[in-house]
N, C-alpha and C. Protein backbone atom coordinates (compact mmCIF):
# COMPACT_ATOMS: atom_id res chain seq x y z
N UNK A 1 -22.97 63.22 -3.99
CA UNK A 1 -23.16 62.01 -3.20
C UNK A 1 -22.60 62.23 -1.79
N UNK A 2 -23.21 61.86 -0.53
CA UNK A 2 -22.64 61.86 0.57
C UNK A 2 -21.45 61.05 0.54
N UNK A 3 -21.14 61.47 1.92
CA UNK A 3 -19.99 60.86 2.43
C UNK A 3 -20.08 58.70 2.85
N UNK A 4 -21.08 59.43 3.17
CA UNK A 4 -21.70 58.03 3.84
C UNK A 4 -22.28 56.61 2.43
N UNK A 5 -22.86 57.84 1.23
CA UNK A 5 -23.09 57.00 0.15
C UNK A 5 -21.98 56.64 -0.37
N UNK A 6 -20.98 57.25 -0.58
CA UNK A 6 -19.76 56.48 -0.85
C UNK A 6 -18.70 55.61 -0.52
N UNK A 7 -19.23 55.63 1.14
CA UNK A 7 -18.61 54.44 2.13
C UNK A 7 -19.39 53.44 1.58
N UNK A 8 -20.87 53.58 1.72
CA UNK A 8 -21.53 52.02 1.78
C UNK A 8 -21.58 51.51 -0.28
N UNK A 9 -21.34 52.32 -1.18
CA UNK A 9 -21.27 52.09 -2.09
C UNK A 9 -19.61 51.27 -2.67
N UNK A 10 -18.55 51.31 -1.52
CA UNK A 10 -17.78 50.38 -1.44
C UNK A 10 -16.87 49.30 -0.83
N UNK A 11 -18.07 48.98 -0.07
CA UNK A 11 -18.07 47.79 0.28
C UNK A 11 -18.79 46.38 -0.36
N UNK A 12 -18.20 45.65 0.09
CA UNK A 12 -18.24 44.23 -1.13
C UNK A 12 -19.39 43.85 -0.28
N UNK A 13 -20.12 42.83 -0.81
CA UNK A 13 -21.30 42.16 -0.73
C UNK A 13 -21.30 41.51 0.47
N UNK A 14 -20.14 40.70 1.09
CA UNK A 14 -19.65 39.89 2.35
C UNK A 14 -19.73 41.38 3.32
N UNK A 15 -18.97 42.13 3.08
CA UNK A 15 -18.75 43.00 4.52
C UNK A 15 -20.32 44.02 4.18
N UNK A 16 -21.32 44.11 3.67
CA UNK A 16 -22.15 44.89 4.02
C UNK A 16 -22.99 43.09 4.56
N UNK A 17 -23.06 42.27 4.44
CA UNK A 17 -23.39 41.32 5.15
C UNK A 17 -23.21 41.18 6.83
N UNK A 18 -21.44 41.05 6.66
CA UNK A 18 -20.91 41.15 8.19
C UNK A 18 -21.62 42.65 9.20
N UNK A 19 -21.46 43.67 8.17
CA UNK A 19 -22.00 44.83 9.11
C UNK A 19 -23.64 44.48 9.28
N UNK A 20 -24.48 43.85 8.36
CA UNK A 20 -26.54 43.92 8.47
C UNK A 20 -26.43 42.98 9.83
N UNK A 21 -25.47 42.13 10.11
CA UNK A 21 -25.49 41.01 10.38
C UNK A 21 -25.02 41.20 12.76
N UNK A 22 -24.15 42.62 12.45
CA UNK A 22 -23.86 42.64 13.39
C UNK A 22 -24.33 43.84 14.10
N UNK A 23 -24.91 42.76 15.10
CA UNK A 23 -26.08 43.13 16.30
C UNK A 23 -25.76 43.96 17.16
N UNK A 24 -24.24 44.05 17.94
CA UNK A 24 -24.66 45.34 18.91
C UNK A 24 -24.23 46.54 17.84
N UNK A 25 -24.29 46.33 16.64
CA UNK A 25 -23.40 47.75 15.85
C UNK A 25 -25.08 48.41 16.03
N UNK A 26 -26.26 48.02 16.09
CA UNK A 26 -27.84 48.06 15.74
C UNK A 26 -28.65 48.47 16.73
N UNK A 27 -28.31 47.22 17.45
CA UNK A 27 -29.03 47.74 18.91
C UNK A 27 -29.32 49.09 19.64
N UNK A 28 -30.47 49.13 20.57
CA UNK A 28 -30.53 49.53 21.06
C UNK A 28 -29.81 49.24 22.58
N UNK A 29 -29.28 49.94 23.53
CA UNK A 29 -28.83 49.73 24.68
C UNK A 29 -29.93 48.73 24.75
N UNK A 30 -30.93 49.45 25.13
CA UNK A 30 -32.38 47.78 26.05
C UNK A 30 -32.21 46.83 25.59
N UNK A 31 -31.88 46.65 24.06
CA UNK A 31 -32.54 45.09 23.43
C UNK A 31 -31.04 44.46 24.14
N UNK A 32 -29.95 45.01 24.46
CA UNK A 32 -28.72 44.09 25.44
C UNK A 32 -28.76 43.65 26.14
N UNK A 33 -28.61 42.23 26.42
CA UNK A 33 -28.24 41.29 28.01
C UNK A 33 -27.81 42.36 28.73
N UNK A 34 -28.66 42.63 29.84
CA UNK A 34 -28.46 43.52 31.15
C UNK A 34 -26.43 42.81 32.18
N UNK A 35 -25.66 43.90 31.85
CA UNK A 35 -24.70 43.37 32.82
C UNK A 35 -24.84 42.41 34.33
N UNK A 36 -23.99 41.92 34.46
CA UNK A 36 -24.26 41.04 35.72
C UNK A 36 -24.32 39.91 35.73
N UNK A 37 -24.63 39.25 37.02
CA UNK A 37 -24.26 37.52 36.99
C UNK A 37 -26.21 37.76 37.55
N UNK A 38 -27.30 37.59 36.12
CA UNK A 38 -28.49 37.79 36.13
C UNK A 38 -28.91 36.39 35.77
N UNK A 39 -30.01 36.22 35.94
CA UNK A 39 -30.99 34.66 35.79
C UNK A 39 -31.89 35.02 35.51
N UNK A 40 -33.06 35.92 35.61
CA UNK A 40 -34.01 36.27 34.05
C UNK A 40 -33.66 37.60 34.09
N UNK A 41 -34.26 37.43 32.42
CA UNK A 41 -34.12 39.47 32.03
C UNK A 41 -35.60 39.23 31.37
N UNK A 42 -36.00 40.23 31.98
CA UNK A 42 -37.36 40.69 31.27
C UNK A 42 -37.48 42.38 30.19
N UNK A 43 -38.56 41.84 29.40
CA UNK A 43 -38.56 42.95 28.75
C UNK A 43 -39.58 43.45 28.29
N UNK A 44 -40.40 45.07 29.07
CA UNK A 44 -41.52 44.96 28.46
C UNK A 44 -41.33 46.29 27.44
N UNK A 45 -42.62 46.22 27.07
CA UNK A 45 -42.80 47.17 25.70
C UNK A 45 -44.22 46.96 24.89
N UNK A 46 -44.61 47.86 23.64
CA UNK A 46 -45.54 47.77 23.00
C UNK A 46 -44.79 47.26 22.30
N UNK A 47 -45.61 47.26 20.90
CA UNK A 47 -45.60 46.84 19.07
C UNK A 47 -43.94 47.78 18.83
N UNK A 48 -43.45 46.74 17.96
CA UNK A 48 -42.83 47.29 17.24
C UNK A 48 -41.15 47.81 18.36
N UNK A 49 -41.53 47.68 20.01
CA UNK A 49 -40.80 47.99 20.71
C UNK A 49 -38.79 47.26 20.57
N UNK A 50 -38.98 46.01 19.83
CA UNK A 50 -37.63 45.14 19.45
C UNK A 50 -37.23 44.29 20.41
N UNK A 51 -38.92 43.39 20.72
CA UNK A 51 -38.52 42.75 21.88
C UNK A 51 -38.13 41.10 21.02
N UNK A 52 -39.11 40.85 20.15
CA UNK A 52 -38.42 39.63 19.62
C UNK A 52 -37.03 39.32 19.03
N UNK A 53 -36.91 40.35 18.30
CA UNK A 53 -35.37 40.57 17.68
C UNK A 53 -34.47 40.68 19.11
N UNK A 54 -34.27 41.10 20.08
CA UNK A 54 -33.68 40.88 20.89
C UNK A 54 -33.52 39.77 21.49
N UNK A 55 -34.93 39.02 21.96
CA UNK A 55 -34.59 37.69 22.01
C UNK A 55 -34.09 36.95 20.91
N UNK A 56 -34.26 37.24 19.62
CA UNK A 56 -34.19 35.99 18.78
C UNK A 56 -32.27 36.47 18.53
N UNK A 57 -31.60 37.60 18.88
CA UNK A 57 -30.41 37.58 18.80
C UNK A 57 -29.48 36.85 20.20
N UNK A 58 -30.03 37.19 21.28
CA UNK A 58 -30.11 36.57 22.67
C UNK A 58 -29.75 35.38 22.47
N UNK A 59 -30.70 34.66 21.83
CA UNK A 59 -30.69 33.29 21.44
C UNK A 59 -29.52 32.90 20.61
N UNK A 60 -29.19 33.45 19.50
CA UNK A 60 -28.15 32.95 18.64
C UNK A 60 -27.16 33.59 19.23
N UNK A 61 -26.71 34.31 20.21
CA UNK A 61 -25.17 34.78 21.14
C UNK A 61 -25.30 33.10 21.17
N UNK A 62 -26.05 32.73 22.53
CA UNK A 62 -25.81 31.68 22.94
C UNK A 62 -25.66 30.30 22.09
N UNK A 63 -25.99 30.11 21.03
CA UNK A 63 -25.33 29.19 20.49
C UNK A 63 -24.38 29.07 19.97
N UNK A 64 -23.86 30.65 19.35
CA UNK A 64 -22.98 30.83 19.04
C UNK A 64 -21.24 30.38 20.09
N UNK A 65 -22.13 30.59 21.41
CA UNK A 65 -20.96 30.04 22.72
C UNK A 65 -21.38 28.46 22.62
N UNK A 66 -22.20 28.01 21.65
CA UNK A 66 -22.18 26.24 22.02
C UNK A 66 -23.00 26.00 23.47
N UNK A 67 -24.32 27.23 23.72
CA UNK A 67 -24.99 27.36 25.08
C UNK A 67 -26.12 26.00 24.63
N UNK A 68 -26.45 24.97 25.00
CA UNK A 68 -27.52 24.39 25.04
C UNK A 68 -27.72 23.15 25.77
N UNK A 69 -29.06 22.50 25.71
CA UNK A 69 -30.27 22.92 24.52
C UNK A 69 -30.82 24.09 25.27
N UNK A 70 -31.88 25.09 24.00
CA UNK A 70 -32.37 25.54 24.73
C UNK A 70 -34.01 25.49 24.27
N UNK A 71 -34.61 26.48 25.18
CA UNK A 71 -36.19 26.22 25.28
C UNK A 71 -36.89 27.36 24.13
N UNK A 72 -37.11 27.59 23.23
CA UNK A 72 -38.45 28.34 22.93
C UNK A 72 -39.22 28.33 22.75
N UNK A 73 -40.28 29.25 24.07
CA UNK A 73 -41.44 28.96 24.66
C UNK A 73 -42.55 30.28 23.70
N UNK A 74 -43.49 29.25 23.07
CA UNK A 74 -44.84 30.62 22.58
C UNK A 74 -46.03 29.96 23.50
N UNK A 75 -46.92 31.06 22.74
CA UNK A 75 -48.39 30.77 23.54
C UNK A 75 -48.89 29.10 22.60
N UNK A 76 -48.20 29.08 21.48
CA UNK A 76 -48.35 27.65 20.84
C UNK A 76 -47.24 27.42 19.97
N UNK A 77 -46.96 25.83 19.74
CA UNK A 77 -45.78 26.06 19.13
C UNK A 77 -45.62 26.07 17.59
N UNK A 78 -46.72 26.56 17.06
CA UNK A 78 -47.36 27.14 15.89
C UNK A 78 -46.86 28.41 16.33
N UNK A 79 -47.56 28.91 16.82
CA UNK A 79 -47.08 30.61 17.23
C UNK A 79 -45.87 30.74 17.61
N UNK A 80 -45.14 30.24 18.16
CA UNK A 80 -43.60 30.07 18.36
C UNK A 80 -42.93 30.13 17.14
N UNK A 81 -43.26 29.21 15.94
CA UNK A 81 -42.66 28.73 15.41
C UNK A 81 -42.46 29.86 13.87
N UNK A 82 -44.18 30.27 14.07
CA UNK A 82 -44.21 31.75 13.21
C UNK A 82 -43.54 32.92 13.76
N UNK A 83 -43.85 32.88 14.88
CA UNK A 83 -42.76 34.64 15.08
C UNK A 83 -41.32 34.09 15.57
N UNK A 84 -41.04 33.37 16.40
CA UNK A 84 -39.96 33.19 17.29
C UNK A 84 -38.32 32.44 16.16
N UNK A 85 -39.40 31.77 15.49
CA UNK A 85 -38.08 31.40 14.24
C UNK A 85 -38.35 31.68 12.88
N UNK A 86 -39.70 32.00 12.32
CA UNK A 86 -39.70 32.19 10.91
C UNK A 86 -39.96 33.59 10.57
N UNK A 87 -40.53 34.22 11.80
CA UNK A 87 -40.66 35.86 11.77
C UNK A 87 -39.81 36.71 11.59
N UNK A 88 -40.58 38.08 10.81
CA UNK A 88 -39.09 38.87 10.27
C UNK A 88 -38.48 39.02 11.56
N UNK A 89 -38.37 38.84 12.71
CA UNK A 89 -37.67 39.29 13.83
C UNK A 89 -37.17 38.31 14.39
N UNK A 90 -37.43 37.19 13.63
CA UNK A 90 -37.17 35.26 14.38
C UNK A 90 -35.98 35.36 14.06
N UNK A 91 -35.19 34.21 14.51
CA UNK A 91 -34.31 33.58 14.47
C UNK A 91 -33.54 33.21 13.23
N UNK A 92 -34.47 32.85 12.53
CA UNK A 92 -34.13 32.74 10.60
C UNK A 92 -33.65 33.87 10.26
N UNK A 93 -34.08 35.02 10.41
CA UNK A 93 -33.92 36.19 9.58
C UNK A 93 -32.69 37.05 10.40
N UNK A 94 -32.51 36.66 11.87
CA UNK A 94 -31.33 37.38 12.36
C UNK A 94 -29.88 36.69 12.12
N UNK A 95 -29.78 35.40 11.86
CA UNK A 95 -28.69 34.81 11.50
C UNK A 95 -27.93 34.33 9.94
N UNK A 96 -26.93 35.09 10.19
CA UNK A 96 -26.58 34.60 9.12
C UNK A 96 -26.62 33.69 8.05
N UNK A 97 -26.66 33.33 7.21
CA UNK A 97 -26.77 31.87 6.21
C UNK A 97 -25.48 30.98 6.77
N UNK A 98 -24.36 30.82 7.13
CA UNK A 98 -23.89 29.63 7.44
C UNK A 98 -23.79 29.38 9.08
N UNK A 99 -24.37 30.02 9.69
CA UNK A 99 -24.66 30.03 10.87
C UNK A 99 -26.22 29.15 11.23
N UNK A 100 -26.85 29.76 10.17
CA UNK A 100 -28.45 29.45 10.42
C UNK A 100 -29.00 27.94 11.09
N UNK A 101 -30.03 28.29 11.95
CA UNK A 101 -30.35 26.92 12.36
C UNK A 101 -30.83 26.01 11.33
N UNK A 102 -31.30 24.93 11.53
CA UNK A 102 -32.55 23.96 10.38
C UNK A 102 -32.92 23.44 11.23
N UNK A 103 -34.53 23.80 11.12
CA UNK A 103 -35.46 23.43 11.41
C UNK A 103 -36.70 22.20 10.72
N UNK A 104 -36.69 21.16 11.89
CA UNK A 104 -37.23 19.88 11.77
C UNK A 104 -38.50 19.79 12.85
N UNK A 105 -39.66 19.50 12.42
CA UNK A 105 -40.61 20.03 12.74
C UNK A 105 -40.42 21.01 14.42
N UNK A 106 -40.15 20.55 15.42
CA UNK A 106 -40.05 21.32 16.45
C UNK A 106 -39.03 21.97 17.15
N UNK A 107 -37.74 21.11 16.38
CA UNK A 107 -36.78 21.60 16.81
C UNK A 107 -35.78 21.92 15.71
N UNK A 108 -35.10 22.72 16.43
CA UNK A 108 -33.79 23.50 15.47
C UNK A 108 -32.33 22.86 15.80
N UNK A 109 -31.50 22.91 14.55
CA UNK A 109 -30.34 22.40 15.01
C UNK A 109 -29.41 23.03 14.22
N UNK A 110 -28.33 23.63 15.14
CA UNK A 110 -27.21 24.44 14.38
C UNK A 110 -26.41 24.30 14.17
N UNK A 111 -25.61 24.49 12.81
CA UNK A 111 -24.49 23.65 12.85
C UNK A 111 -23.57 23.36 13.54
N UNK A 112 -23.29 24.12 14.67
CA UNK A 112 -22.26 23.50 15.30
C UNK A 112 -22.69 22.62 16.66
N UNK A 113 -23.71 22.15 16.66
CA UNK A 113 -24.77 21.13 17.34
C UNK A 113 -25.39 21.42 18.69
N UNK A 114 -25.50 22.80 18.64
CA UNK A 114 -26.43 23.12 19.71
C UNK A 114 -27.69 22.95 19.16
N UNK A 115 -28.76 22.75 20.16
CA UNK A 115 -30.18 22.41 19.53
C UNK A 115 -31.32 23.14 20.32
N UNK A 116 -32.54 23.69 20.10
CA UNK A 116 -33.52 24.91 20.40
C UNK A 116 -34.48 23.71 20.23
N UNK A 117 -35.48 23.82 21.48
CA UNK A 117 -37.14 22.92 21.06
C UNK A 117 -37.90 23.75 21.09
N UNK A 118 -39.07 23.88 20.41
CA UNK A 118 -39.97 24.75 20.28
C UNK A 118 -40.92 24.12 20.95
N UNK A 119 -41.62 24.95 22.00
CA UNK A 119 -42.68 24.31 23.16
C UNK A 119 -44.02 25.25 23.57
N UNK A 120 -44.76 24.95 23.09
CA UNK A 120 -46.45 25.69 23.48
C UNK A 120 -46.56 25.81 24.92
N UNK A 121 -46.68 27.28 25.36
CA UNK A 121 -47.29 27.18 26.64
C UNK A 121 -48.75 26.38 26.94
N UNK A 122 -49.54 26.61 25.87
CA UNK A 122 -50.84 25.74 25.47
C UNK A 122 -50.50 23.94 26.22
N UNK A 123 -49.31 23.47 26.30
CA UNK A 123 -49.00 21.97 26.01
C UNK A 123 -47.83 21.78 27.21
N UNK A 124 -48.80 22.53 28.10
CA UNK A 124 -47.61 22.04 29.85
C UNK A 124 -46.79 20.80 29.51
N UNK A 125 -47.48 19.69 29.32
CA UNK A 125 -46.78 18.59 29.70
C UNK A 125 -45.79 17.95 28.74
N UNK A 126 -45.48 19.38 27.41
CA UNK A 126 -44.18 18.84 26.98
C UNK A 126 -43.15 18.97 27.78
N UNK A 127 -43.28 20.24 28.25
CA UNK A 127 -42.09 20.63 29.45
C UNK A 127 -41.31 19.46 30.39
N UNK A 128 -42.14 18.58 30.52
CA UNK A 128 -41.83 17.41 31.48
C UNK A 128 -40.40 16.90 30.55
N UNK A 129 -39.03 16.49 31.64
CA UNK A 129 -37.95 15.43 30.97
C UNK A 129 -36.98 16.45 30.23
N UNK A 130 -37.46 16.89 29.42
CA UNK A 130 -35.80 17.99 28.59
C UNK A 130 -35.30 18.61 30.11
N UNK A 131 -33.91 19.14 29.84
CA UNK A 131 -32.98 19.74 30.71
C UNK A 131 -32.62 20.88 29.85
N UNK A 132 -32.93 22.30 29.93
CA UNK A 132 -32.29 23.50 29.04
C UNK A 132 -31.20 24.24 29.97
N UNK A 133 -30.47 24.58 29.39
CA UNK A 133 -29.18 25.45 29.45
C UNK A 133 -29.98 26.84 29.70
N UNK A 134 -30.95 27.08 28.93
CA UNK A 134 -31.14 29.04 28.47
C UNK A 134 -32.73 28.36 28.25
N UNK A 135 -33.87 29.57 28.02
CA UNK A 135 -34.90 29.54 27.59
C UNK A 135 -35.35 30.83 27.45
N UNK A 136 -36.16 30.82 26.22
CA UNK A 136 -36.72 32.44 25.50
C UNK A 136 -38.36 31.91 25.68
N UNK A 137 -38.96 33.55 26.06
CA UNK A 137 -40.37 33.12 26.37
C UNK A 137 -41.23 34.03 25.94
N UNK A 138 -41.94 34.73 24.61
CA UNK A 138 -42.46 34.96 24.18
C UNK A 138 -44.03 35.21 24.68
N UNK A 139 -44.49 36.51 24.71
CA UNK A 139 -45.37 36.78 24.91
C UNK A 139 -45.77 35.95 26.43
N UNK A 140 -45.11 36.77 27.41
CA UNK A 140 -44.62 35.99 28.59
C UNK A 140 -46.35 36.20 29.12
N UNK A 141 -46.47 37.80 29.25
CA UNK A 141 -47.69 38.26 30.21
C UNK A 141 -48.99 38.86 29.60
N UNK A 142 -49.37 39.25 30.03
CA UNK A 142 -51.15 39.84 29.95
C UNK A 142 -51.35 41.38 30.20
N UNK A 143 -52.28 41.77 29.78
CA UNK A 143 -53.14 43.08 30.34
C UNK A 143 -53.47 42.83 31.96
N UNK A 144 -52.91 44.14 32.44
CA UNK A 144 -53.31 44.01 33.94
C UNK A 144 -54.72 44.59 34.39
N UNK A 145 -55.36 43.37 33.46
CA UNK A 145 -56.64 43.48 33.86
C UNK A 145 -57.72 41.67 34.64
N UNK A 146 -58.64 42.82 35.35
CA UNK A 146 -59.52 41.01 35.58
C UNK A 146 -59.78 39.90 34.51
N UNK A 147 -58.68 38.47 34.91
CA UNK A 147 -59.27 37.69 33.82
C UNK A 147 -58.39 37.70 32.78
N UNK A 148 -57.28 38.59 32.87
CA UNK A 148 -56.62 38.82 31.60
C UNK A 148 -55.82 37.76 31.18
N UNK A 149 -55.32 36.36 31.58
CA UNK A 149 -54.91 35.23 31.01
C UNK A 149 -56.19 34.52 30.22
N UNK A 150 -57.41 34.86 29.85
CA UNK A 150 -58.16 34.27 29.28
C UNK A 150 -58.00 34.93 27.83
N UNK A 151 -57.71 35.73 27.85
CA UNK A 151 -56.96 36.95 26.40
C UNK A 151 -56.10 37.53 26.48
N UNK A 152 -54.76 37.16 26.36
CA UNK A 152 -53.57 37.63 27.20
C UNK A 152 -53.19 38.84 26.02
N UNK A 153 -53.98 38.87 24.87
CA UNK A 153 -53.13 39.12 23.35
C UNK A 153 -53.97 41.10 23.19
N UNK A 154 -54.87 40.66 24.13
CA UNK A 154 -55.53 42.03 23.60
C UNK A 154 -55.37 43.04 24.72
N UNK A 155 -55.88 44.06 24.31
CA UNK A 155 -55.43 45.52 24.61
C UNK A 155 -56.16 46.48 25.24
N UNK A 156 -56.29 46.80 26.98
CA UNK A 156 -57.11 48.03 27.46
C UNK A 156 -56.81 49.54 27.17
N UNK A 157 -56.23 49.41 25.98
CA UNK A 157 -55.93 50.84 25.34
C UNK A 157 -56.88 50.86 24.16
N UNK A 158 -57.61 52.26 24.21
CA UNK A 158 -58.84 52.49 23.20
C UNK A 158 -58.02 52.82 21.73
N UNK A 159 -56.75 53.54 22.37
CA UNK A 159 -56.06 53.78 20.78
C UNK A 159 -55.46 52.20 19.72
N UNK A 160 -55.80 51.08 20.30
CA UNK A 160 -55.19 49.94 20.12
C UNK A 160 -56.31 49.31 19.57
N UNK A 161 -55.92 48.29 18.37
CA UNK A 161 -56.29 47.97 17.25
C UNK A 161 -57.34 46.58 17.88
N UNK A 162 -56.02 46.41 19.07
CA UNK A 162 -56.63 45.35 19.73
C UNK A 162 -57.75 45.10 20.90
N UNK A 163 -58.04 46.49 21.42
CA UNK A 163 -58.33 47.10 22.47
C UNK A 163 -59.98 46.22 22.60
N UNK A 164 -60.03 45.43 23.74
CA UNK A 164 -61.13 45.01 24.09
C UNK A 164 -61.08 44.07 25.40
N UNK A 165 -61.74 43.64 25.81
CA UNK A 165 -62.04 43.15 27.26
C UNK A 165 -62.21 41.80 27.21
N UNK A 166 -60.82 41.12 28.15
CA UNK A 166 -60.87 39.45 27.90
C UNK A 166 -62.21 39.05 28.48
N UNK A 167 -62.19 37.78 27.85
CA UNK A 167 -63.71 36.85 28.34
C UNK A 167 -64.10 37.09 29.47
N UNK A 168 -64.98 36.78 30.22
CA UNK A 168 -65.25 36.58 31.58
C UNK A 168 -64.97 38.20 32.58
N UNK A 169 -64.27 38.93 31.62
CA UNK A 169 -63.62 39.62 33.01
C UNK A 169 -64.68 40.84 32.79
N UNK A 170 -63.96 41.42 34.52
CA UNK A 170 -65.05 42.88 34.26
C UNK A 170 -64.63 44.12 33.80
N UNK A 171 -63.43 43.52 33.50
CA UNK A 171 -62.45 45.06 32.70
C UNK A 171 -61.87 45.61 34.66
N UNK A 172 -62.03 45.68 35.56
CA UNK A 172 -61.34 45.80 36.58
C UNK A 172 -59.78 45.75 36.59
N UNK A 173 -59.05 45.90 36.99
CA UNK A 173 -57.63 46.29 37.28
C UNK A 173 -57.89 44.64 38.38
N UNK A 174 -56.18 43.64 38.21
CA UNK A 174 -56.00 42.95 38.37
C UNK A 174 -55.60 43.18 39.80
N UNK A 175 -56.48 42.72 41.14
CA UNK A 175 -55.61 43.02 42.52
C UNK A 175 -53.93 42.68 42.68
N UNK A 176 -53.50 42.33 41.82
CA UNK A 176 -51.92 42.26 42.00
C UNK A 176 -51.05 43.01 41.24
N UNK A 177 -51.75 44.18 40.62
CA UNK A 177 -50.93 44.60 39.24
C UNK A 177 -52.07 46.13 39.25
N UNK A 178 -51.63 47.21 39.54
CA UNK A 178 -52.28 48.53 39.87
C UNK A 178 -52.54 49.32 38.23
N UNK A 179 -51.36 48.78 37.27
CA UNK A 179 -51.58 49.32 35.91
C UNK A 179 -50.86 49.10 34.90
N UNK A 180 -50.76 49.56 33.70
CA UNK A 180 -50.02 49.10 32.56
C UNK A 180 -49.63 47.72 31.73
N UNK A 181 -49.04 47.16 31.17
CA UNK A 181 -49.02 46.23 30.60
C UNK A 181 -48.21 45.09 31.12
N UNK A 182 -48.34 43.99 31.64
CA UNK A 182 -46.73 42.82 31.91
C UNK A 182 -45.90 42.59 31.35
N UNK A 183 -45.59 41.90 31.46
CA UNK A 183 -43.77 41.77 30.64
C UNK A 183 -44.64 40.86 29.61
N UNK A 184 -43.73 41.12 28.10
CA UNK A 184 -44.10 40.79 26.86
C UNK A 184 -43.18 39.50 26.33
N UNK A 185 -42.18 39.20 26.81
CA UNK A 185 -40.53 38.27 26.94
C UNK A 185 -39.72 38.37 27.49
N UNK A 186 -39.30 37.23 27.83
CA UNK A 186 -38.57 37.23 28.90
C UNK A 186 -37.59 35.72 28.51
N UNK A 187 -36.36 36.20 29.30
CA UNK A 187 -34.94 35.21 28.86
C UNK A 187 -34.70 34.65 30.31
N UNK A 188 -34.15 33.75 30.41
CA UNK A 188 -33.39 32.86 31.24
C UNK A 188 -32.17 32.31 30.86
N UNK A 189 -31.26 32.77 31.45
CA UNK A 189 -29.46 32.62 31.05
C UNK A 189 -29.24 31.67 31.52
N UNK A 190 -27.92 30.71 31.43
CA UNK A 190 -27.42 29.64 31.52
C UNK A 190 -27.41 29.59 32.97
N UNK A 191 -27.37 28.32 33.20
CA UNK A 191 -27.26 28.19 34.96
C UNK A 191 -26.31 28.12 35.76
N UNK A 192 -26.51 29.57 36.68
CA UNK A 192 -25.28 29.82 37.54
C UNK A 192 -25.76 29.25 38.76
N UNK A 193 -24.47 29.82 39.21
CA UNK A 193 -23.85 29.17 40.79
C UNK A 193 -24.87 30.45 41.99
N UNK A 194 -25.09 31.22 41.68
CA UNK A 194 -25.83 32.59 42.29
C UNK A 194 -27.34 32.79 42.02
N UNK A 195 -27.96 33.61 42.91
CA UNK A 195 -28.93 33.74 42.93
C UNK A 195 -29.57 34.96 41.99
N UNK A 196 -28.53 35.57 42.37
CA UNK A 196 -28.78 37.16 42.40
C UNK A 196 -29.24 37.70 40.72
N UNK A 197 -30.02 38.33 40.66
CA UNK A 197 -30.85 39.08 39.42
C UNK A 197 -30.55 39.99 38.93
N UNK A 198 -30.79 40.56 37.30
CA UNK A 198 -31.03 41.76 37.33
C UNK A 198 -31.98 41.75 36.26
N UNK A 199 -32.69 43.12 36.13
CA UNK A 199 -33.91 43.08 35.11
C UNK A 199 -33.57 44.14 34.22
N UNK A 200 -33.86 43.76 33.05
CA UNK A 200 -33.72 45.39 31.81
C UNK A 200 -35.18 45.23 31.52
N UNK A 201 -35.74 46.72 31.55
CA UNK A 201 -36.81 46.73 30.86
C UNK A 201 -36.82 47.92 29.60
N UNK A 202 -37.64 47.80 28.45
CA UNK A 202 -37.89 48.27 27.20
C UNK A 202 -39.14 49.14 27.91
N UNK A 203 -39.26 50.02 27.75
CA UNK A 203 -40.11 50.74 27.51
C UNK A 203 -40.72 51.70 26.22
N UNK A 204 -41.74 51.97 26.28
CA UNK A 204 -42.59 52.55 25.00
C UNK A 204 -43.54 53.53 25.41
């Protein structure tokens, strides 16, 4: 038996919990809040890159500090609500059981009474009236292609499952964007006194 099988073969049920449970022991450097006094962090990447799990841990730091309310934003809040909190990479599955939020149709509430709304980019005019602390934004951007907010989900890569040409467009390269993919999520930290930015990006 390794060394290593006999470490994890004695530990009790709670501390192999505390260790599944703890996030920078896991991480990658990228999926980390970028140092600094920053106001968005973006993060791009393909499939599988650990951009939701980063946000959806992002998210529970901050409640864990009692940060709220905050915003989580999908392309619907159906789709929000499947990846961003019930997905293996959501919010449900990164937090602990007495930590965990509960969720009431749109919004989440944690026990120690910070509260998360779940909001469709599809549905501008919920946005109107709430005040957020933080906001997570899911499937922020598009293919930098012509037209590409009309199919933000699919893919000008032939090796890609998804790979095809949004509605309307001519498959052209977007005059504001020369190549590659946009940012996939993106965070907004609590509100400071400063302007000043910084960006982490994931790459793939």
């Amino acid at each position: 038996m390794h060394e290593e099988e006999r470490w994890a073969n004695q530990l009790s049920e709670a501390e192999c919990a505390k260790i599944y449970f703890d996030w920078h022991r896991w991480a990658h450097k990228q999926q980390l809040p970028p140092p600094g006094d920053w106001v968005t962090w973006l993060l791009m990447g393909g499939r599988s890159a650990g951009k939701t799990m980063a946000g959806a841990e992002w998210v529970r730091g901050l409640a864990a500090q009692k940060i709220g309310p905050i915003a989580l934003v999908g392309e619907s809040i159906t789709e929000a609500i499947a990846v961003m909190v019930r997905g293996p990479s959501g919010l449900l599955a990164v937090t602990p059981h007495a930590e965990r939020p509960r969720l009431s149709e749109a919004t989440l509430y944690w026990p120690n009474g910070v509260e998360g709304i779940v909001l469709g980019a599809n549905e501008p005019e919920r946005f109107r009236g709430p005040q957020f602390a933080a906001a997570w934004c899911d499937e922020f951007g598009c293919g930098a292609v012509d037209k590409a907010a009309n199919q933000p989900n699919v893919s000008g890569d032939p090796k890609s499952a998804e790979s095809a040409v949004p509605y309307f467009s001519t498959g052209g390269r977007t005059p504001w964007r020369s190549g590659g993919r946009y940012g996939r999520c993106w965070a907004t930290g609590p509100t400071r006194q400063t302007t000043r930015s910084t960006t982490a990006v994931i790459r793939c």
